[in-house]
Protein backbone atom coordinates (compact mmCIF):
# COMPACT_ATOMS: atom_id res chain seq x y z
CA UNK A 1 0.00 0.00 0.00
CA UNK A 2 1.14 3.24 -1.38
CA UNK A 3 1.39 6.24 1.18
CA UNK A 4 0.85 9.22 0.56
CA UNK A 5 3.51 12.37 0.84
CA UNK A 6 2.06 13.98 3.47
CA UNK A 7 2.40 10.64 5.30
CA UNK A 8 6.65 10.16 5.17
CA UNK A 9 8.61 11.21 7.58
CA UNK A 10 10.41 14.98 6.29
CA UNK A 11 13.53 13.57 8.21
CA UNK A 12 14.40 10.72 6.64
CA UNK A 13 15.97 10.06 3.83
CA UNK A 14 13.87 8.85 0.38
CA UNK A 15 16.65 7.10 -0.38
CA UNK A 16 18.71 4.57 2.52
CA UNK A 17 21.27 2.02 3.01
CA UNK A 18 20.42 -0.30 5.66
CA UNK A 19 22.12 -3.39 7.09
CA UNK A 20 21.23 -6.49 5.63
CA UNK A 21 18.45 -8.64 7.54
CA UNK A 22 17.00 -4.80 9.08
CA UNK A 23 14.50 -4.21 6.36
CA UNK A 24 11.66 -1.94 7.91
CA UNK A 25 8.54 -4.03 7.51
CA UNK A 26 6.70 -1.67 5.53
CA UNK A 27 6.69 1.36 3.54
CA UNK A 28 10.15 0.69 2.21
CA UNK A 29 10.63 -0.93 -0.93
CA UNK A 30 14.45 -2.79 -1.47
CA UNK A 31 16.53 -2.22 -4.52
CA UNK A 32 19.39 -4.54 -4.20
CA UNK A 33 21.98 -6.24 -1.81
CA UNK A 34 25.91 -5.43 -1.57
CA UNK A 35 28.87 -4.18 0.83
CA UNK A 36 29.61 -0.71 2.31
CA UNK A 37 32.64 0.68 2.60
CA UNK A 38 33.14 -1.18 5.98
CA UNK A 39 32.94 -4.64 4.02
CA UNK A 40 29.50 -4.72 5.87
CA UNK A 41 26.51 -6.58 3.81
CA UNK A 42 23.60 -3.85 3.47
CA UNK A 43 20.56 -3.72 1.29
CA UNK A 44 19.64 -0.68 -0.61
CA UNK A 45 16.42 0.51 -0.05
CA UNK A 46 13.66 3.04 -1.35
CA UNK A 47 10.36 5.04 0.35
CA UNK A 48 7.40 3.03 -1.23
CA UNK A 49 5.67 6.26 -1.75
CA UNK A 50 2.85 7.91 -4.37
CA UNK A 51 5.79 10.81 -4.58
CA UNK A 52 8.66 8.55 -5.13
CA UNK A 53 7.07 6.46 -7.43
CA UNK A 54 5.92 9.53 -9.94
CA UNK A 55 9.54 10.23 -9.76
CA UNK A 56 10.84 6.36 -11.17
CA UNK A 57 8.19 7.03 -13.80
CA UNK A 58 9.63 10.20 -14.77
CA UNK A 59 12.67 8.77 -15.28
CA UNK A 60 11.07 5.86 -17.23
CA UNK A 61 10.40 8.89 -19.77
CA UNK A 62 12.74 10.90 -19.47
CA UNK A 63 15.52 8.12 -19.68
CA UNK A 64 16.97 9.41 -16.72
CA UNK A 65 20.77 8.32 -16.52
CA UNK A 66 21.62 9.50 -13.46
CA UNK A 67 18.67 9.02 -10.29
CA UNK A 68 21.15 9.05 -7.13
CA UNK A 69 20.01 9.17 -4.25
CA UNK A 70 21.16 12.23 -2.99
CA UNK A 71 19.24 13.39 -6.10
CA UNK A 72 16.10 13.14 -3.54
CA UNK A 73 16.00 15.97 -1.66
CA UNK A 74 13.41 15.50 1.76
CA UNK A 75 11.65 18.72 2.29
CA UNK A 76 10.29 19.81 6.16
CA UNK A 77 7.28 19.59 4.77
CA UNK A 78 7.46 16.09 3.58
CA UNK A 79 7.44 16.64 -0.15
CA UNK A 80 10.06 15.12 -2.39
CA UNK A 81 12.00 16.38 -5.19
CA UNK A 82 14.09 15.21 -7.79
CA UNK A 83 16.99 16.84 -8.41
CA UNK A 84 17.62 16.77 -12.97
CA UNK A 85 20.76 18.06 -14.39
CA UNK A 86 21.02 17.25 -17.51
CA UNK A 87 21.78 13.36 -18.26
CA UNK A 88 18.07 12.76 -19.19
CA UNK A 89 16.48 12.50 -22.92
CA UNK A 90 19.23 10.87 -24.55
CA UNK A 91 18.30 8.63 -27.89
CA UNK A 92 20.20 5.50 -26.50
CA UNK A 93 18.78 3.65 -23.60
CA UNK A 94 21.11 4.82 -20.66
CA UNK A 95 18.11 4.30 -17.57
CA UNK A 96 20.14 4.18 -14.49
CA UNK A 97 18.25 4.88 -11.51
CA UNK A 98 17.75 4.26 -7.67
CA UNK A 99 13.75 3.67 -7.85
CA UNK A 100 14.02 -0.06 -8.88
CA UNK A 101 11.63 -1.54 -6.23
CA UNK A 102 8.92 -1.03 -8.46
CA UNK A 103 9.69 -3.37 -11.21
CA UNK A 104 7.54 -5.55 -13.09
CA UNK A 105 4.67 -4.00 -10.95
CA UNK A 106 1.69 -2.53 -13.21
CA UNK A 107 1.45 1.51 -13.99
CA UNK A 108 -1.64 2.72 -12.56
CA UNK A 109 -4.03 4.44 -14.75
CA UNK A 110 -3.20 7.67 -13.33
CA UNK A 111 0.29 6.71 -14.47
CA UNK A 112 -0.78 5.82 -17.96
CA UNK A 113 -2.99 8.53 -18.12
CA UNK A 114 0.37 11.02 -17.29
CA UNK A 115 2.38 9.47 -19.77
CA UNK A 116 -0.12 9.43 -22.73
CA UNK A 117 -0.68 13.51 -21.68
CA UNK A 118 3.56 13.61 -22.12
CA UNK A 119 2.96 11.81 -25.81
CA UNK A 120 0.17 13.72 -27.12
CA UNK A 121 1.87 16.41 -26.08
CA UNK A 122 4.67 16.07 -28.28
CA UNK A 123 2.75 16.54 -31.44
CA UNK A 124 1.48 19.99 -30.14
CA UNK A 125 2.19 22.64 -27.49
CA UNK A 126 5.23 20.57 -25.65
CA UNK A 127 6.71 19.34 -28.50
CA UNK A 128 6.81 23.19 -29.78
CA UNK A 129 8.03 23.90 -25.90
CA UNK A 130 10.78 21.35 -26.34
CA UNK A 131 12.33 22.37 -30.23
CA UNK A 132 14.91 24.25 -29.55
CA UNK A 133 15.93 22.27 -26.00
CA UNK A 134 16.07 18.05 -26.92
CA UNK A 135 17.34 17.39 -30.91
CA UNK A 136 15.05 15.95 -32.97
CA UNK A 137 16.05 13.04 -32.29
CA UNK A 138 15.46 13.45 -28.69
CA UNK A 139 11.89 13.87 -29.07
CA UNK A 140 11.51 10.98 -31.27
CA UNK A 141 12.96 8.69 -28.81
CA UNK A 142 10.65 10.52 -25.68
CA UNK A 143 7.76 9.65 -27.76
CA UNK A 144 8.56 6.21 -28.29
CA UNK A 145 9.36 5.59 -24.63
CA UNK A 146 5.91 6.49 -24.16
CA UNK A 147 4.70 4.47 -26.97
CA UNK A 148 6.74 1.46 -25.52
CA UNK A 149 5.32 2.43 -21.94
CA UNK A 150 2.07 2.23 -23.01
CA UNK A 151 1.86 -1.09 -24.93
CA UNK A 152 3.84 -2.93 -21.99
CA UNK A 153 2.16 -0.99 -19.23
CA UNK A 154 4.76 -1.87 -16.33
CA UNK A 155 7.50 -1.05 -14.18
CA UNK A 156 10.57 -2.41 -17.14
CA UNK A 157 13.47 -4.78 -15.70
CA UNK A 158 17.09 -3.13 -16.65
CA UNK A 159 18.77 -4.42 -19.88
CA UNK A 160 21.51 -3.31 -21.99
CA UNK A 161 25.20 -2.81 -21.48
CA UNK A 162 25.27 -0.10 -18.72
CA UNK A 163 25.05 -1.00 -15.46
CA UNK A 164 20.94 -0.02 -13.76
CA UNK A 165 22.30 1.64 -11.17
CA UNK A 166 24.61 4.62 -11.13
CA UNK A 167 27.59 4.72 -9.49
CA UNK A 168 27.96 5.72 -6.09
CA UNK A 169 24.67 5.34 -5.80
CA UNK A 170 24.21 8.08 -3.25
């Protein structure tokens, strides 16, 4: 069960590192298993949250390349944001992100709904918005992200050469 923003704690990091085996029970979604720096084993881990999960579909779209951690900034009032800087719309598939703990989960319809808005868009006002900002090329791709998004509505496994998540991963 999804919570909502207004519902995680504005201290706490989105975004966490915890010892292996000390999972919270809920509202925490884990990413993967590995070592720290201290050799210890620790599990990577996510907020399972409406906020956090807008953001992983985001960067489904937006082929986001580079979804640290730190790139979630907690604010005091308990809203999220992603922090963007640049290594997003690319033409090749270069997804690495963080927000893993959805996969193979099914996009809502709200989520569908969003991404659909993003495609139709392209042919009109945000595509005109855009010219000038992402190539060509760029917008072709963005589309057919969508279009791929759409047909195989769900949270995609990684694939491809580059590793899913970037490196450090905070």
């Amino acid at each position: 069960m999804l919570r909502l923003w207004q519902d995680v704690d504005p201290d706490q990091n989105a975004v966490d590192l915890v010892l292996a085996g000390q999972l919270p029970t809920s509202g925490w979604r884990h990413v993967f298993d590995g070592y720290d720096d201290q050799d210890r084993q620790v599990s990577l881990i996510h907020e399972d949250t409406t906020v956090l999960r807008q953001m992983a579909v985001f960067d489904l779209v937006c082929n986001n390349a580079d979804r640290k951690g730190g790139h979630v900034l907690a604010m005091p009032d308990g809203h999220r944001f992603g922090v963007d800087h640049g290594l997003t719309f690319h033409v090749e598939r270069k997804l690495r992100t963080v927000l893993w703990g959805w996969l193979g989960e099914p996009l809502t319809e709200l989520e569908l709904a969003g991404i659909e808005r993003v495609r139709s868009g392209l042919f009109s006002d945000l595509g005109d918005s855009l010219t000038g900002l992402l190539t060509q090329a760029e917008i072709v791709a963005l589309a057919e992200r969508c279009t791929v998004l759409l047909a195989h509505p769900e949270f995609p496994s990684p694939r491809g050469e580059m590793p899913a998540i970037p490196w450090p991963p905070f």
